[in-house]
C-alpha atoms as a PDB file:
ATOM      1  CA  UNK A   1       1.052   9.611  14.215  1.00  0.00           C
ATOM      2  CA  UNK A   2      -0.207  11.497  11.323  1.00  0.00           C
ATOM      3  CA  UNK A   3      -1.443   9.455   7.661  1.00  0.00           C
ATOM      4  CA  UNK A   4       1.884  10.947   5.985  1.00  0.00           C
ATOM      5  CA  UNK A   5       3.688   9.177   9.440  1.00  0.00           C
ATOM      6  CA  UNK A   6       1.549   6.002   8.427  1.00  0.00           C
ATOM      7  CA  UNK A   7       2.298   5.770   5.321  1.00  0.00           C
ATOM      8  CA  UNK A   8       6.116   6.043   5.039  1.00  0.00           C
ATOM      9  CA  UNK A   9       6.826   3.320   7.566  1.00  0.00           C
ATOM     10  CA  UNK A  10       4.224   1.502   5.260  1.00  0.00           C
ATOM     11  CA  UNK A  11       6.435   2.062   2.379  1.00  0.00           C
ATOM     12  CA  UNK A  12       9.806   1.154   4.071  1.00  0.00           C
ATOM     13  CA  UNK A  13       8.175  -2.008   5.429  1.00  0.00           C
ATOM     14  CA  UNK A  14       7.017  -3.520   2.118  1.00  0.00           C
ATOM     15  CA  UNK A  15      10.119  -2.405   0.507  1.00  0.00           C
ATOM     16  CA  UNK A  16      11.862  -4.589   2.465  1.00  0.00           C
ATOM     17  CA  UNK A  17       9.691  -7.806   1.567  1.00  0.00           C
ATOM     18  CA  UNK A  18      10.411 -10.313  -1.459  1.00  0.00           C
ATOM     19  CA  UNK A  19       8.010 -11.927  -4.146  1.00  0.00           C
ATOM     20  CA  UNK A  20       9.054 -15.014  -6.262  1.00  0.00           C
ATOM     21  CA  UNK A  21       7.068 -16.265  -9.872  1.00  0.00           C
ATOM     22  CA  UNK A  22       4.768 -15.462 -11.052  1.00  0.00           C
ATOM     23  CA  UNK A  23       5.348 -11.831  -9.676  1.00  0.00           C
ATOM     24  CA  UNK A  24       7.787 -10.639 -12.179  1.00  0.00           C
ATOM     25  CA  UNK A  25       7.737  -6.693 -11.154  1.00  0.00           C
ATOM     26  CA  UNK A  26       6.423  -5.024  -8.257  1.00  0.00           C
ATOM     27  CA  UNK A  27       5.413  -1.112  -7.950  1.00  0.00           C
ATOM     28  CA  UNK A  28       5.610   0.854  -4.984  1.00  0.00           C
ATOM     29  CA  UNK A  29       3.617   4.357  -5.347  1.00  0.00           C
ATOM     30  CA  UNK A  30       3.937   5.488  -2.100  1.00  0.00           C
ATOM     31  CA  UNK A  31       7.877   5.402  -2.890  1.00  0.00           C
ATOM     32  CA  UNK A  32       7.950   6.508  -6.234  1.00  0.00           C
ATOM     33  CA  UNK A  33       4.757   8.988  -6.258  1.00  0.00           C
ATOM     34  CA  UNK A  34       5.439   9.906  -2.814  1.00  0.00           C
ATOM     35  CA  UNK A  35       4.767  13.679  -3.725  1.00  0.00           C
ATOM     36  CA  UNK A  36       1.107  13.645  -5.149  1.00  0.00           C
ATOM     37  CA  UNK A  37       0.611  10.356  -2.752  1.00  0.00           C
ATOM     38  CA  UNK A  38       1.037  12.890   0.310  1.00  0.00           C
ATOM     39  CA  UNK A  39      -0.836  15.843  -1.257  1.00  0.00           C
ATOM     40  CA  UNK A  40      -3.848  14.032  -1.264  1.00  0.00           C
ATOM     41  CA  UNK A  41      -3.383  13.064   2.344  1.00  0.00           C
ATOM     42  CA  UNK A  42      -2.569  16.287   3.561  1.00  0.00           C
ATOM     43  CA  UNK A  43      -5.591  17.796   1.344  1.00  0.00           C
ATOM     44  CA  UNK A  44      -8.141  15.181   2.226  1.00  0.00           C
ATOM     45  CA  UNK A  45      -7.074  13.065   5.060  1.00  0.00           C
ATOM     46  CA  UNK A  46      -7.721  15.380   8.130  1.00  0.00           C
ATOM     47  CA  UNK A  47     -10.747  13.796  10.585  1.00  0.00           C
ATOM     48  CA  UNK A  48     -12.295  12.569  11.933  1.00  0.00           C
ATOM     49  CA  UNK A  49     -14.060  10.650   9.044  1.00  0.00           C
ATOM     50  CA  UNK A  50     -17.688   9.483   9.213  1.00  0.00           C
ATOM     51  CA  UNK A  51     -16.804   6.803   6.865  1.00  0.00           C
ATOM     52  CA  UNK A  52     -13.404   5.119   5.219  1.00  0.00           C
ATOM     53  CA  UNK A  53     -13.745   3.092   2.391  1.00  0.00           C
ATOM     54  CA  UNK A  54     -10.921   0.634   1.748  1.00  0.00           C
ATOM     55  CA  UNK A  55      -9.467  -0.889  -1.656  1.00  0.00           C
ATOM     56  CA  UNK A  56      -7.736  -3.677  -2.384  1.00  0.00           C
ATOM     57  CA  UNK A  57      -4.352  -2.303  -4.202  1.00  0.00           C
ATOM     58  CA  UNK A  58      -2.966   0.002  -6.998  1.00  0.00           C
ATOM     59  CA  UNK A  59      -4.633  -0.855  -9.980  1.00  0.00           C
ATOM     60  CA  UNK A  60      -1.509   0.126 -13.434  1.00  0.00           C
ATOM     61  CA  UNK A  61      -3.654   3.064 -14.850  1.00  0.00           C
ATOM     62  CA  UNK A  62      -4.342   4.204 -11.226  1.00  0.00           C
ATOM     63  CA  UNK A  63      -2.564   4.677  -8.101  1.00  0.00           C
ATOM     64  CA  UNK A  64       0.513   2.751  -9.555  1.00  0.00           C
ATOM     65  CA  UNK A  65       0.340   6.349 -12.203  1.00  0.00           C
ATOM     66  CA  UNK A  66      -0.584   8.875  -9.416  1.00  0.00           C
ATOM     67  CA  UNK A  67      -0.294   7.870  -5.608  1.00  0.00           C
ATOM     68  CA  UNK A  68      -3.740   8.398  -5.461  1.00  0.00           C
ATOM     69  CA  UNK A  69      -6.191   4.993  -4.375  1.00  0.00           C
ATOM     70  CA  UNK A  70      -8.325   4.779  -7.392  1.00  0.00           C
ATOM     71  CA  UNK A  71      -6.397   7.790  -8.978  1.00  0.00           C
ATOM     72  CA  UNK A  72      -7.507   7.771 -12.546  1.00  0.00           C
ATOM     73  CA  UNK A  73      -5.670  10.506 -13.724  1.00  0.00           C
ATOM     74  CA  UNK A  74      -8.216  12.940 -15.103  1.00  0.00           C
ATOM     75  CA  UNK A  75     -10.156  12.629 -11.771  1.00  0.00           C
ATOM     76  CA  UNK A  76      -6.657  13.203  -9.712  1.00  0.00           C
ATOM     77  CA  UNK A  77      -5.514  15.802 -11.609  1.00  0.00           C
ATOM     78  CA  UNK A  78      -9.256  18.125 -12.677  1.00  0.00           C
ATOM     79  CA  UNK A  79     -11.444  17.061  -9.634  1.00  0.00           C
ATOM     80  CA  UNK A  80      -8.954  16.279  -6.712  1.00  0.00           C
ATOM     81  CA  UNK A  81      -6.735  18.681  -7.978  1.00  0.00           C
ATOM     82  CA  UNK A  82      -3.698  16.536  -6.892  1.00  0.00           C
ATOM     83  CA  UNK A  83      -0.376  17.555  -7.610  1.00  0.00           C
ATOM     84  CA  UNK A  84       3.239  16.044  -7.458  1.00  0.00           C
ATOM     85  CA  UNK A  85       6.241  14.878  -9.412  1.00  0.00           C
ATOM     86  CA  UNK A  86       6.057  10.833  -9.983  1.00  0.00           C
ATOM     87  CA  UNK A  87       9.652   9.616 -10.809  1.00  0.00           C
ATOM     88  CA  UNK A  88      10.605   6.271 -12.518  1.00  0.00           C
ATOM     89  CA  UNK A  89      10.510   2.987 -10.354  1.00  0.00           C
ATOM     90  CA  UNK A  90      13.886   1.686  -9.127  1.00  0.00           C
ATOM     91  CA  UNK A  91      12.446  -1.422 -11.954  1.00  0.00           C
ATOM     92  CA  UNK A  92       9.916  -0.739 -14.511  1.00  0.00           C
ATOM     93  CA  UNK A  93       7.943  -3.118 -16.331  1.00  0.00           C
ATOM     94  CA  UNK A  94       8.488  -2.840 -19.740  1.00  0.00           C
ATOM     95  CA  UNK A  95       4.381  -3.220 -20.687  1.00  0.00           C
ATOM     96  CA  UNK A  96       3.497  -0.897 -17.761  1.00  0.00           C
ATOM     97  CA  UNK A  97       5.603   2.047 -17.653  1.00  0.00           C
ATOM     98  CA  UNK A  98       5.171   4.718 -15.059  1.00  0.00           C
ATOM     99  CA  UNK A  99       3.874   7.724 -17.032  1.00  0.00           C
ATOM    100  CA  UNK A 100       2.869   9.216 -14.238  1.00  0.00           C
ATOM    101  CA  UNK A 101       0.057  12.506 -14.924  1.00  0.00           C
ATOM    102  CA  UNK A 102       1.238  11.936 -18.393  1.00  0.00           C
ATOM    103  CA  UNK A 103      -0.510   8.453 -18.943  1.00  0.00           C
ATOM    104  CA  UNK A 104      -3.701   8.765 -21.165  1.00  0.00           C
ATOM    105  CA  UNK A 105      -5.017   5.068 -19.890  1.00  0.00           C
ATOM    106  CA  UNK A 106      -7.909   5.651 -17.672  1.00  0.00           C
ATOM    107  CA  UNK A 107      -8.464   3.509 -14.940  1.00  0.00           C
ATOM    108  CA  UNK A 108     -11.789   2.261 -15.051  1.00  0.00           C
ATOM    109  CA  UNK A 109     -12.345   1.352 -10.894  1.00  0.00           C
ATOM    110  CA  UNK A 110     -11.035   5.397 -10.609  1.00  0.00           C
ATOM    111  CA  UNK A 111     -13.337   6.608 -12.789  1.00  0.00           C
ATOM    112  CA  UNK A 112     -16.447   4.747 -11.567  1.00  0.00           C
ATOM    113  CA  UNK A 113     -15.660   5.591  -8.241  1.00  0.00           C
ATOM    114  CA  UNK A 114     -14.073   8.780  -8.384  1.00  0.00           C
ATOM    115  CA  UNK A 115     -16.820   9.927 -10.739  1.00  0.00           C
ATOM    116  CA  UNK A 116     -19.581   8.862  -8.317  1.00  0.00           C
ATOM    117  CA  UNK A 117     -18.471  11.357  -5.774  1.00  0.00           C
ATOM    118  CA  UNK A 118     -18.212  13.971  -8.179  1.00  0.00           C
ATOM    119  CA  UNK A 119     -22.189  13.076  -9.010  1.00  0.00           C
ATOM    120  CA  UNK A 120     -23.317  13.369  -6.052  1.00  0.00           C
ATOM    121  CA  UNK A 121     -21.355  16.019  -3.791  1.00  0.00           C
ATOM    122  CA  UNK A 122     -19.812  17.865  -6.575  1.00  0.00           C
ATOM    123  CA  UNK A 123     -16.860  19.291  -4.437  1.00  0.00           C
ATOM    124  CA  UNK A 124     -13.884  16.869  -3.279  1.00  0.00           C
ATOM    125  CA  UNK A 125     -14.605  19.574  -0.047  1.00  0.00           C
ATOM    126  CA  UNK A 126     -18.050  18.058   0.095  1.00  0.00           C
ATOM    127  CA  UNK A 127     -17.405  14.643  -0.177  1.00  0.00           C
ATOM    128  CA  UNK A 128     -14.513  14.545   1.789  1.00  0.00           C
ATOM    129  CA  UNK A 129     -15.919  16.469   4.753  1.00  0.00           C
ATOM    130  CA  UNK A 130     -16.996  12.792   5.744  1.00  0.00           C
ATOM    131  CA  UNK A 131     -15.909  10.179   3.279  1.00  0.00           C
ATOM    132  CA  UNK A 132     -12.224   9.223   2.876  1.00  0.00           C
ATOM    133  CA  UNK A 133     -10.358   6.626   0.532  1.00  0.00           C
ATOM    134  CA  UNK A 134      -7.946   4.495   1.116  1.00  0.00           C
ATOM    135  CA  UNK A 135      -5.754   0.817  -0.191  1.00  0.00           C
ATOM    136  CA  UNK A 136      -5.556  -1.408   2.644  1.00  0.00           C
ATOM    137  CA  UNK A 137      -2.223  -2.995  -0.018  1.00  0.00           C
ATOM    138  CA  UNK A 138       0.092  -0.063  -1.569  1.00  0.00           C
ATOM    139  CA  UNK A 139       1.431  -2.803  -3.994  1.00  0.00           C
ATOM    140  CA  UNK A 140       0.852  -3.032  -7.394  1.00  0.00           C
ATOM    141  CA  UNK A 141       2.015  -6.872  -8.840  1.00  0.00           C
ATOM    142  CA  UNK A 142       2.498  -8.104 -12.327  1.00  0.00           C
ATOM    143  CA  UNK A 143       3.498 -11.165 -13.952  1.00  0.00           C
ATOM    144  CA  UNK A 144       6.203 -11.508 -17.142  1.00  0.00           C
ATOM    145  CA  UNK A 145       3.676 -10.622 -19.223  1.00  0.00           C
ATOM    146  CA  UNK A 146       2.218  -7.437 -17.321  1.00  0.00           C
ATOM    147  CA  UNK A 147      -0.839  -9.052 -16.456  1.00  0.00           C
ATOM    148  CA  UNK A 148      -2.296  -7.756 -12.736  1.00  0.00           C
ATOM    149  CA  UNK A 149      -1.637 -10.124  -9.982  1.00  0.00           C
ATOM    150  CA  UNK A 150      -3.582  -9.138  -6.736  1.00  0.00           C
ATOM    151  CA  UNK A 151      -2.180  -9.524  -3.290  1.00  0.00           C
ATOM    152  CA  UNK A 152      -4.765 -11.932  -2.434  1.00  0.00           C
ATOM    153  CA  UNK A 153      -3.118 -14.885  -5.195  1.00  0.00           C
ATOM    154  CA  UNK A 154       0.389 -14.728  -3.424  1.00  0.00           C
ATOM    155  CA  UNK A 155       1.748 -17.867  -1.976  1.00  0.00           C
ATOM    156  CA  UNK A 156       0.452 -18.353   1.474  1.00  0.00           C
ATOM    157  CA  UNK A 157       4.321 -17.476   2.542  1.00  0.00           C
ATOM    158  CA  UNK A 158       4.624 -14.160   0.888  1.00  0.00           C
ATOM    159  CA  UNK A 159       1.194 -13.484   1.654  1.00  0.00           C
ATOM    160  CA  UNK A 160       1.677 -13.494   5.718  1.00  0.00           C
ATOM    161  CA  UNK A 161       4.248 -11.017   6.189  1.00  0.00           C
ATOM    162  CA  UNK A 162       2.858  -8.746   3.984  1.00  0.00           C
ATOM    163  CA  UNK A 163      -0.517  -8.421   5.333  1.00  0.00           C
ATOM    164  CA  UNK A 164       1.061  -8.355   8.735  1.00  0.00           C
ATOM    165  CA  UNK A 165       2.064  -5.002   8.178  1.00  0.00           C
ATOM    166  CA  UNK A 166      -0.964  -3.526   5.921  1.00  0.00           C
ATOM    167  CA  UNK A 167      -3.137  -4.872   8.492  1.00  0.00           C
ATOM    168  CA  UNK A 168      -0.894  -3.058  11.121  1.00  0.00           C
ATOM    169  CA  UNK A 169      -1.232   0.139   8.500  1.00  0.00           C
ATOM    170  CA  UNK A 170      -4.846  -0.135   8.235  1.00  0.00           C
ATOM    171  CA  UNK A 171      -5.686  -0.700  11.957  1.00  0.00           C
ATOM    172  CA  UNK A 172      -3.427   2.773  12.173  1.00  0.00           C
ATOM    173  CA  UNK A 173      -5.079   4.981   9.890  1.00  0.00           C
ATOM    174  CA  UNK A 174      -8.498   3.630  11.424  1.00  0.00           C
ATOM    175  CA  UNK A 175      -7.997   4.500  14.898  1.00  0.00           C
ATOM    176  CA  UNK A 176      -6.885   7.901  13.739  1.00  0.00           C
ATOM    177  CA  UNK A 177      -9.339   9.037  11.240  1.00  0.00           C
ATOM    178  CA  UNK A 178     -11.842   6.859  13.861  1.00  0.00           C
ATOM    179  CA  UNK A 179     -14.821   6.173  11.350  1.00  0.00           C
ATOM    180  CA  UNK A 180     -18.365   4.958  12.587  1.00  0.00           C
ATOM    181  CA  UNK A 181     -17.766   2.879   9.500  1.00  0.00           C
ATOM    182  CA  UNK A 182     -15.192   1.409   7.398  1.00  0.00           C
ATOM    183  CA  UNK A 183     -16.447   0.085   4.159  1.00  0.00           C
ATOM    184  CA  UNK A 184     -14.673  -2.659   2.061  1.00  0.00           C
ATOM    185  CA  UNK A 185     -14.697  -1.951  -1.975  1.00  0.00           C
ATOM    186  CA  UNK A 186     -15.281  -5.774  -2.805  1.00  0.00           C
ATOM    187  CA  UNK A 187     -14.929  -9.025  -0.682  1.00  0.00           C
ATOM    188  CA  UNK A 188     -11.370  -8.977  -0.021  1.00  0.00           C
ATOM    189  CA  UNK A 189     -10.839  -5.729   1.546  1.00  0.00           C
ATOM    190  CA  UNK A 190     -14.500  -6.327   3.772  1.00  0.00           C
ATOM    191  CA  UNK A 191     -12.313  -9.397   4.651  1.00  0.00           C
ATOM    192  CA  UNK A 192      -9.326  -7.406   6.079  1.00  0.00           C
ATOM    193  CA  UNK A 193     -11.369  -5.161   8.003  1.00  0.00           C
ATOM    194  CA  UNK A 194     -12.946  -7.901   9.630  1.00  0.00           C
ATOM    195  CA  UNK A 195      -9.778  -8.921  11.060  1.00  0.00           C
ATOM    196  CA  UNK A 196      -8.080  -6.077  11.719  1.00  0.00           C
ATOM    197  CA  UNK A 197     -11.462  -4.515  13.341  1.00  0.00           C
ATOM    198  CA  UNK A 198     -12.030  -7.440  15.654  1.00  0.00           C
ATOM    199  CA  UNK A 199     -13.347  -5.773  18.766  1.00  0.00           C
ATOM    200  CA  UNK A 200     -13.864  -2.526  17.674  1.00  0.00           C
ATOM    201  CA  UNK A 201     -16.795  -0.396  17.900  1.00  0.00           C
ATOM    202  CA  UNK A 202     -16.628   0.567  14.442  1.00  0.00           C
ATOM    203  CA  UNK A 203     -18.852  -1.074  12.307  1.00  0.00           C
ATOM    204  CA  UNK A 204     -17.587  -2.606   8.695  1.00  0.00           C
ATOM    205  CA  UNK A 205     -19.425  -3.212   5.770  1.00  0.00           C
ATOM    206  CA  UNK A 206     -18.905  -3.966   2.075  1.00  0.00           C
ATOM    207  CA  UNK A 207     -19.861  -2.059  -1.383  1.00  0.00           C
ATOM    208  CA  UNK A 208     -19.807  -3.977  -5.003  1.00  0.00           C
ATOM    209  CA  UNK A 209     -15.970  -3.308  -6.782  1.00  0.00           C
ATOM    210  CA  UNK A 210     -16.160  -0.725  -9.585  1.00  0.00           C
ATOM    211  CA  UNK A 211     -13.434  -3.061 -11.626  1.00  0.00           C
ATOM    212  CA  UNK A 212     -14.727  -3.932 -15.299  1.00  0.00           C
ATOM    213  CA  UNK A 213     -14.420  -7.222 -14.543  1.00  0.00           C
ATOM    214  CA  UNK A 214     -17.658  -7.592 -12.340  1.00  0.00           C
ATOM    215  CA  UNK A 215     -20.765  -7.923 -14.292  1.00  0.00           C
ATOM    216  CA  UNK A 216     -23.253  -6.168 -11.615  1.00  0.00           C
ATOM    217  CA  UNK A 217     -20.781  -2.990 -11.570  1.00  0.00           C
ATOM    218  CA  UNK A 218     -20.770  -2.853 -15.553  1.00  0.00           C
ATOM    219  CA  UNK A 219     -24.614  -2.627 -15.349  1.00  0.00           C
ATOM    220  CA  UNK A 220     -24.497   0.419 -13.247  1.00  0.00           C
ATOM    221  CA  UNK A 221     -21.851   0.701 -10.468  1.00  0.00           C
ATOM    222  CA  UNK A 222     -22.819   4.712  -9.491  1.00  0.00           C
ATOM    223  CA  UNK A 223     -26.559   3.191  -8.409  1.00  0.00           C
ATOM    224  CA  UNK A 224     -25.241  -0.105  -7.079  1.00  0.00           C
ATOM    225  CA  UNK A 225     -23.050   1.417  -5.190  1.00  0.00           C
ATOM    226  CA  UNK A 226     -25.319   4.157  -3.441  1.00  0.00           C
ATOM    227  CA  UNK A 227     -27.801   1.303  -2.951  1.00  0.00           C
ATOM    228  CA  UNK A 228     -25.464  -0.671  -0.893  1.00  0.00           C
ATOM    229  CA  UNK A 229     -24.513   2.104   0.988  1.00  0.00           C
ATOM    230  CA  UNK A 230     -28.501   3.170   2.145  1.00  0.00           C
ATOM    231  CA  UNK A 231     -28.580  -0.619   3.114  1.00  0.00           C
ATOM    232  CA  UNK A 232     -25.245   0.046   5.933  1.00  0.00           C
ATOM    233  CA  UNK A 233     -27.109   3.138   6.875  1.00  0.00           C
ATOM    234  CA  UNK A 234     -24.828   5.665   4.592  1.00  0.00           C
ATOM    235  CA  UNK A 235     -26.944   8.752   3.219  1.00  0.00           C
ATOM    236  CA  UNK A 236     -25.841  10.435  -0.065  1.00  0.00           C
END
């Protein structure tokens, strides 16, 4: 099973799930920015991979825009070189429309993180040859008011069936990229890989978020992050 394989049954299998208040409007960019979503994984995915690092889910100025895990769009569209019509969700939240390559937000997470493997390997060929990126959640969740909800606030009931099948997703893509490491970006996804890695030879491990909303990453996340990842053994 190849990642495109992976990731359309993904797709289908939250489609078919259900969210009640507060979620008001939920995105689905492997769907709806199937084409530049694919593009990087035919570009980049190909392993084995020395080491996956997994987010949580599409952040609105990100991979909800692009397809692209962290895909702020300058980095997707200069650096990665991604490329790919996005159409309109089937339902669009009014305060978060899908621009696509034409929104001029910039996703902070994507630029931290996408900008710290331009720093330091310069190529996507480079950093890729052993690093690859991925969102253990392809669903992006907002309230009335199109304020992010992330998957890990559900209700306990919506909750279960949906990580049922990212955790069947993510177990997938890790057997066949077969890391020596699989690296959670923040404390939920470390969480998830936990579970689904139960048994497994490969090791997990966690780096700092890039989000704006933690106070170590505003202070430096490029150096935090490269710290963290001397301490599980990962040379830059």
């Amino acid at each position: 099973m190849s990642l495109i394989e992976i990731s359309r049954r993904l797709s289908q299998r939250v489609d078919a799930l259900r969210f009640t208040k507060p979620v008001h409007t939920v995105y689905n960019p492997l769907s709806y920015a199937r084409a530049p979503h694919e593009d990087y994984l035919a570009r980049y995915g190909t392993g084995p991979k020395e080491v996956v690092w997994v987010g949580m889910n599409p952040g609105p100025f990100g991979m909800a825009q692009t397809g692209v895990p962290f895909g702020d769009v300058e980095f997707v569209r200069d650096w990665l070189k991604v490329r790919g019509s996005v159409v309109k969700p089937a339902r669009e939240h009014p305060k978060r429309p899908v621009l696509g390559f034409d929104c001029e937000r910039s996703e902070v997470s994507g630029t931290r993180l996408w900008g710290f493997a331009k720093a330091r390997f310069t190529t996507p060929a480079r950093f890729f040859r052993r690093f690859f990126v991925v969102n253990y959640c392809p669903l992006c969740f907002m309230d009335e008011a199109g304020r992010n909800i992330t998957p890990d606030t559900l209700p306990a009931s919506e909750r279960g069936p949906l990580f049922e099948v990212c955790d069947e997703a993510l177990a997938e893509v890790l057997k066949l990229l077969a890391p020596a490491v699989a690296v959670g970006v923040g404390a939920f996804a470390k969480q998830r890989l936990d579970r689904v890695m139960t048994g497994s030879t490969c090791r997990t491990g966690m780096i700092s978020h890039p989000s704006p909303a933690s106070p170590k990453a505003n202070r430096g996340w490029a150096d935090l992050a490269e710290r963290e990842l001397a301490e599980l053994g990962i040379g830059i």
